[in-house]
N, C-alpha and C. Protein backbone atom coordinates (compact mmCIF):
# COMPACT_ATOMS: atom_id res chain seq x y z
N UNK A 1 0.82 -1.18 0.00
CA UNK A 1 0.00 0.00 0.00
C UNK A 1 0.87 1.25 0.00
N UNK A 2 1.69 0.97 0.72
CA UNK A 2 2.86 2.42 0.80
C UNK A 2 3.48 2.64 -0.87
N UNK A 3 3.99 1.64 -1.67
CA UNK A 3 4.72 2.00 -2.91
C UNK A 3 2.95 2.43 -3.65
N UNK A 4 2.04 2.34 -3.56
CA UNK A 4 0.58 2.79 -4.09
C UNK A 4 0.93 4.19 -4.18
N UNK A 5 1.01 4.42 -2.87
CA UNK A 5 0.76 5.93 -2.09
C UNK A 5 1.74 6.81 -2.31
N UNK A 6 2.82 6.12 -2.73
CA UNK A 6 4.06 7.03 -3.22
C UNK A 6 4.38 6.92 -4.63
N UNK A 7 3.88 6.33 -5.40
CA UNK A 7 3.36 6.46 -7.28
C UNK A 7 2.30 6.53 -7.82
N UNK A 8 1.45 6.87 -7.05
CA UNK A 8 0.59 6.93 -7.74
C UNK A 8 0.23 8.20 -8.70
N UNK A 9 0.56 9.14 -7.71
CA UNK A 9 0.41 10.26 -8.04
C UNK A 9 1.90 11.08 -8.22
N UNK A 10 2.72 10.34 -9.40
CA UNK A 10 3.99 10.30 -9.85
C UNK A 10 4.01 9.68 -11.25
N UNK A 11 2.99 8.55 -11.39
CA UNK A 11 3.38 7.97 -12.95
C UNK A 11 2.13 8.94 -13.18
N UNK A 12 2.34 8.43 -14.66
CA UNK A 12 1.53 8.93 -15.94
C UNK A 12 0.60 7.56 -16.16
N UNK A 13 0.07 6.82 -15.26
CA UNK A 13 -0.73 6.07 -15.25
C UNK A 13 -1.64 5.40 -14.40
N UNK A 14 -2.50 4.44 -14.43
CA UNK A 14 -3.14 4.14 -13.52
C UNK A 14 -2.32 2.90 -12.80
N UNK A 15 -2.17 2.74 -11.63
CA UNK A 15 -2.29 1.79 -10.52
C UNK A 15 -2.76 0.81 -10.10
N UNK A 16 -2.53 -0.13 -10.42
CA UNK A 16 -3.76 -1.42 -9.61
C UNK A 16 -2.94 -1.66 -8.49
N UNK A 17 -3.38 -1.80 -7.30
CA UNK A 17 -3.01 -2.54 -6.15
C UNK A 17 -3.30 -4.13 -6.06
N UNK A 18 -1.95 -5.28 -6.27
CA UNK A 18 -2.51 -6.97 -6.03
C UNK A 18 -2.03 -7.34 -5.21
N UNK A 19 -1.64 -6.75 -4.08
CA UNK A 19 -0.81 -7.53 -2.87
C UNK A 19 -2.07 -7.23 -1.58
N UNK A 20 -2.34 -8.09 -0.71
CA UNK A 20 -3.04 -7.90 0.39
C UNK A 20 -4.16 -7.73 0.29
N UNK A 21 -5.18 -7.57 -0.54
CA UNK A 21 -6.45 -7.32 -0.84
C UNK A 21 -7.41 -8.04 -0.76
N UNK A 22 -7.44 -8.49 0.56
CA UNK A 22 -8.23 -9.75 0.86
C UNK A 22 -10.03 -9.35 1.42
N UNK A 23 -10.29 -7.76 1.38
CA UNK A 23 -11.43 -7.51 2.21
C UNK A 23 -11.91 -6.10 1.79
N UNK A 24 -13.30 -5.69 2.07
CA UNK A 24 -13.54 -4.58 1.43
C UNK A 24 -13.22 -3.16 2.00
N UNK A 25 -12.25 -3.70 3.52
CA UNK A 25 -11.20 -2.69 3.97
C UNK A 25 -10.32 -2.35 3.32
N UNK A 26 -9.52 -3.68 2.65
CA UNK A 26 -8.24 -3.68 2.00
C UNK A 26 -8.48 -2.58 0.78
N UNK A 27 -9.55 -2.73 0.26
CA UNK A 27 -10.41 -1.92 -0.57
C UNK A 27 -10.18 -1.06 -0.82
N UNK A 28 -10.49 -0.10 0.26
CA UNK A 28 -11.22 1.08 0.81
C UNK A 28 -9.50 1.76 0.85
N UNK A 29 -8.60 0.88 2.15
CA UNK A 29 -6.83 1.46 1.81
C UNK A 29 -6.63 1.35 0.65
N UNK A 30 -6.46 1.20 0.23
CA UNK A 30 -5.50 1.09 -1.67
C UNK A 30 -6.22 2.41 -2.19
N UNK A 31 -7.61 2.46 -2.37
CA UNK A 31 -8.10 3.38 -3.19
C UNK A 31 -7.88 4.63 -2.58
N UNK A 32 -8.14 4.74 -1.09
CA UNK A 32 -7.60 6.29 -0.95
C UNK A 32 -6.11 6.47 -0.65
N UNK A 33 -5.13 4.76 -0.79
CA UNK A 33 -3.98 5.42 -1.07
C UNK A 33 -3.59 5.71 -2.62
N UNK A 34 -4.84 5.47 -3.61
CA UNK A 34 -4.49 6.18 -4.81
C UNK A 34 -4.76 4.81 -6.30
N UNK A 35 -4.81 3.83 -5.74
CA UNK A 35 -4.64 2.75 -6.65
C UNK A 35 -6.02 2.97 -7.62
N UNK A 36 -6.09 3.15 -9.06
CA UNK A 36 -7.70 3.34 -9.51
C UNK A 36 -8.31 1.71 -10.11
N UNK A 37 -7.26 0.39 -9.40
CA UNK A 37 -8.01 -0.75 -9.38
C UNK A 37 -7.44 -1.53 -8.58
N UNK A 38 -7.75 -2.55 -7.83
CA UNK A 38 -7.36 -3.58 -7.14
C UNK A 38 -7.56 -5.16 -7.47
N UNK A 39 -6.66 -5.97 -7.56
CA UNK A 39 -7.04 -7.03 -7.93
C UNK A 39 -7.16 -8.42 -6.81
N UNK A 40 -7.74 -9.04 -6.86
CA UNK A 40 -8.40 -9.69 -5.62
C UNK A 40 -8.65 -11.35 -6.63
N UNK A 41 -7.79 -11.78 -7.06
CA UNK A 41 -8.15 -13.13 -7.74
C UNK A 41 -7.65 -14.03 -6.90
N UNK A 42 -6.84 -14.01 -5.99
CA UNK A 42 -7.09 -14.95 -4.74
C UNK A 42 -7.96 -15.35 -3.85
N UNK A 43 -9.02 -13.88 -3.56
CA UNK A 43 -9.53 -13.78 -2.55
C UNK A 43 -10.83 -14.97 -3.60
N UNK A 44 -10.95 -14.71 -4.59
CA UNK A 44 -11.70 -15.13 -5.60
C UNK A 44 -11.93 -16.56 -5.01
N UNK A 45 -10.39 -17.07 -5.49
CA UNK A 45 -10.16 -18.42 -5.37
C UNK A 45 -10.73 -19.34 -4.08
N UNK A 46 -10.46 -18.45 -3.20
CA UNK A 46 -10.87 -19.04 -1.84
C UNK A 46 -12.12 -18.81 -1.49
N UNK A 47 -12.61 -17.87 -1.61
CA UNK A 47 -14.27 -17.86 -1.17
C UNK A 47 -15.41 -17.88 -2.53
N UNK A 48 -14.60 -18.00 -3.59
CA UNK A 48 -15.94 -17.66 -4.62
C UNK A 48 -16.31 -16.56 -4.92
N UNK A 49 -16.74 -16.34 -5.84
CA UNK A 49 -17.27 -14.61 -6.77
C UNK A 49 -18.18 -14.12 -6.04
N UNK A 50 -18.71 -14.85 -4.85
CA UNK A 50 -19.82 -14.07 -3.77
C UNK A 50 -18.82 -12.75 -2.91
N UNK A 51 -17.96 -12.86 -2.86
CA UNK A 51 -16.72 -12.29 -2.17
C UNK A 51 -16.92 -10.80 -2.87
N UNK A 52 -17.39 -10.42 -3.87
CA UNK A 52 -17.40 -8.99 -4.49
C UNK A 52 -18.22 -8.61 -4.33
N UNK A 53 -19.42 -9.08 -4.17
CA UNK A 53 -20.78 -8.30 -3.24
C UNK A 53 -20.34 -7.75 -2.20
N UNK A 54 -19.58 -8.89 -1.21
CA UNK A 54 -19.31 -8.39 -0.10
C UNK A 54 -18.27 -7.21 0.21
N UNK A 55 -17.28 -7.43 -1.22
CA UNK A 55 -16.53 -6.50 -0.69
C UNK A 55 -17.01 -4.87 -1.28
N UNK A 56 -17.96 -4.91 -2.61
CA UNK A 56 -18.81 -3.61 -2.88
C UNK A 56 -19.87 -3.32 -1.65
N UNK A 57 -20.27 -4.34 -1.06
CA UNK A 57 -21.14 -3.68 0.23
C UNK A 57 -20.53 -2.62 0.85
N UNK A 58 -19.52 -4.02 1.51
CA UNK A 58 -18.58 -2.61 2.60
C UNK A 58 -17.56 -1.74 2.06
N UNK A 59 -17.67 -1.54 0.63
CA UNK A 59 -16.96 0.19 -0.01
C UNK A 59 -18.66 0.69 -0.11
N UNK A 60 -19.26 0.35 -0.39
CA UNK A 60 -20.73 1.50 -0.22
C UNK A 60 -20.96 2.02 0.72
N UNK A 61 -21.41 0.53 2.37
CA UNK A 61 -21.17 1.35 3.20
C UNK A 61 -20.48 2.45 4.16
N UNK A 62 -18.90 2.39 3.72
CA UNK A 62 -17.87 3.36 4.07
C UNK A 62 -17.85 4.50 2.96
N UNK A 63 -18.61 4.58 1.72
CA UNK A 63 -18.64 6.13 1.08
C UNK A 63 -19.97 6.68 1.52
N UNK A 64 -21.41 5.75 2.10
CA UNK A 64 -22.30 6.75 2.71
C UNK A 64 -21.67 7.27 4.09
N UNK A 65 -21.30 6.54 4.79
CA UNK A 65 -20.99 6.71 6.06
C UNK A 65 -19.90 8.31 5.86
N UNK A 66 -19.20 8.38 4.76
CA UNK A 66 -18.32 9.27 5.26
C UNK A 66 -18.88 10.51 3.36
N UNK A 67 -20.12 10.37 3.47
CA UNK A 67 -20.57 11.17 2.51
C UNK A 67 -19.61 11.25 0.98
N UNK A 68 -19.01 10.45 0.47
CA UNK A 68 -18.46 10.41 -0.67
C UNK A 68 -19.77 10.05 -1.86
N UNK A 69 -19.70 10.20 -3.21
CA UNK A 69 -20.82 9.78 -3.98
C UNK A 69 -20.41 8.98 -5.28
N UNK A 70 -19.10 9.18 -5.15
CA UNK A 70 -17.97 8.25 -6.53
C UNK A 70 -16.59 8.50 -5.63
N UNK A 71 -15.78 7.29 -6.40
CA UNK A 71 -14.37 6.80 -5.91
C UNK A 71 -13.94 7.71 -6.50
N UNK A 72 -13.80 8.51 -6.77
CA UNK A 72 -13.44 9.76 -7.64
C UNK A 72 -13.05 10.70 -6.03
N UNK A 73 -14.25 10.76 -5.63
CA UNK A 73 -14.06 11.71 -4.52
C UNK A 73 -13.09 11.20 -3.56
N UNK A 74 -12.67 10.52 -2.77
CA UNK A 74 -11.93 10.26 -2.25
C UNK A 74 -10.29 9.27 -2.78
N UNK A 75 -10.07 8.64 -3.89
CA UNK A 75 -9.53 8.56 -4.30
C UNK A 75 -7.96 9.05 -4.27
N UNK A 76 -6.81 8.75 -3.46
CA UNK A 76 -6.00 9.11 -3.42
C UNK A 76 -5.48 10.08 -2.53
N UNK A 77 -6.60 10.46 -1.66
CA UNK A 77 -6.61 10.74 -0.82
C UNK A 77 -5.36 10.84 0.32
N UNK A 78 -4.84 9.53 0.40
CA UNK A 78 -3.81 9.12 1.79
C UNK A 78 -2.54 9.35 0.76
N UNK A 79 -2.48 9.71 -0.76
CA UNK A 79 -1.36 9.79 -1.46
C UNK A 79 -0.24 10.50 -1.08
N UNK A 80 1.17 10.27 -1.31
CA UNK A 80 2.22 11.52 -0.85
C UNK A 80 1.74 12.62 -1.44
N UNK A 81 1.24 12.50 -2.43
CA UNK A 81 0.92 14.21 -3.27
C UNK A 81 -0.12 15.19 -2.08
N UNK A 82 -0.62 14.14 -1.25
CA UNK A 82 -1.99 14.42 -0.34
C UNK A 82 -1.36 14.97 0.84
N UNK A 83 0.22 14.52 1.57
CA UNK A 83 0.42 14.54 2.63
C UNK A 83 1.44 16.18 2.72
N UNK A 84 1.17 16.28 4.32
CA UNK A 84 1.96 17.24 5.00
C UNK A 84 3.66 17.04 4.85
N UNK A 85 3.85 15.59 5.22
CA UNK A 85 5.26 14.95 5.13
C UNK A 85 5.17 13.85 3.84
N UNK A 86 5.60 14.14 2.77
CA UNK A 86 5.87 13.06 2.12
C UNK A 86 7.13 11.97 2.08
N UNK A 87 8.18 13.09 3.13
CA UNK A 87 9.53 12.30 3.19
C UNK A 87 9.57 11.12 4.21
N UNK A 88 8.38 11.34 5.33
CA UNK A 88 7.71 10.18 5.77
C UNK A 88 7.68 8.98 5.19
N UNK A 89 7.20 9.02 4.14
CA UNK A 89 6.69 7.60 3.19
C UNK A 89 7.60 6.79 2.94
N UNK A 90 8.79 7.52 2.75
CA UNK A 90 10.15 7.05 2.53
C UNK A 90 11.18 6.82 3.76
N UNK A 91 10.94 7.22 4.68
CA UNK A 91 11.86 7.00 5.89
C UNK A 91 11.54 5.86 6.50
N UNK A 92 10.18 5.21 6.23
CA UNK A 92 9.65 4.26 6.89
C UNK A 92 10.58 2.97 6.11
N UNK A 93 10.76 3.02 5.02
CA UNK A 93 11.21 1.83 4.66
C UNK A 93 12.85 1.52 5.49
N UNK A 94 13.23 2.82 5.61
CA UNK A 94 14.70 3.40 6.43
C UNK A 94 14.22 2.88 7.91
N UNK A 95 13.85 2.76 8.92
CA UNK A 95 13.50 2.45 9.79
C UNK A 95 12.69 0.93 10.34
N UNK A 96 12.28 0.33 8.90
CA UNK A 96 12.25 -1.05 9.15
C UNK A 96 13.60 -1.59 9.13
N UNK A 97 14.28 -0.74 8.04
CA UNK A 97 15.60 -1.86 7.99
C UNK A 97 16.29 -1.62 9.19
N UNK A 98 16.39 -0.91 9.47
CA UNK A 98 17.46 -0.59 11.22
C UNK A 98 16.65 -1.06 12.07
N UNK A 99 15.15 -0.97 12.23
CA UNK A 99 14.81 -2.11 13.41
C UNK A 99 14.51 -3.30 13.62
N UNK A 100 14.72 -4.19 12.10
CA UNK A 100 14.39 -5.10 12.07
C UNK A 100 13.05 -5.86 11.85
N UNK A 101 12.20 -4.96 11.95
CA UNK A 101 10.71 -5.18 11.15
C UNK A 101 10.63 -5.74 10.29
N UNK A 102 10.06 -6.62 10.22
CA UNK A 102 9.62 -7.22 8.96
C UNK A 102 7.71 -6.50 8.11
């Protein structure tokens, strides 16, 4: 989600997010860190094509809840182009490696 959030709004193109996208949370992060698709053919695999209802439910219910009316509107939102600190985005990868984080 972090390399999303720090190209997205840098290339000259669109974004799909396919790593981690197991839920219509995972969803909801990617798109307002900027991704304009996500791919979810695992999640597919394991629960069946019923899995995209569920995960368009809960992106509907999190754009009424927070008054959005298209992915348009919030969209990219959490992007570096979006933030106060963008050198943040980048220090973090600097600070897993010295603490050992995985």
């Amino acid at each position: 989600m972090r390399w999303v959030a720090m190209l997205s709004s840098r290339l000259h193109c669109d974004v799909a997010a396919s790593t981690g996208v197991h839920n219509g949370e995972a969803v909801i992060k990617q798109l307002l860190a900027g991704a304009k698709a996500v791919q979810i053919s695992s999640v597919l695999y394991k629960n069946g094509f019923g899995e995209i209802k569920t995960m368009l439910s809960v992106l509907e219910s999190w754009m009424d809840k927070h008054d959005f009316k298209s992915i348009a509107d919030f969209n990219g939102r959490m992007s570096i182009k979006e933030t106060d600190n963008p050198a943040a985005y980048e220090r973090v990868q600097f600070m897993k490696y010295f603490s050992g984080i995985e």
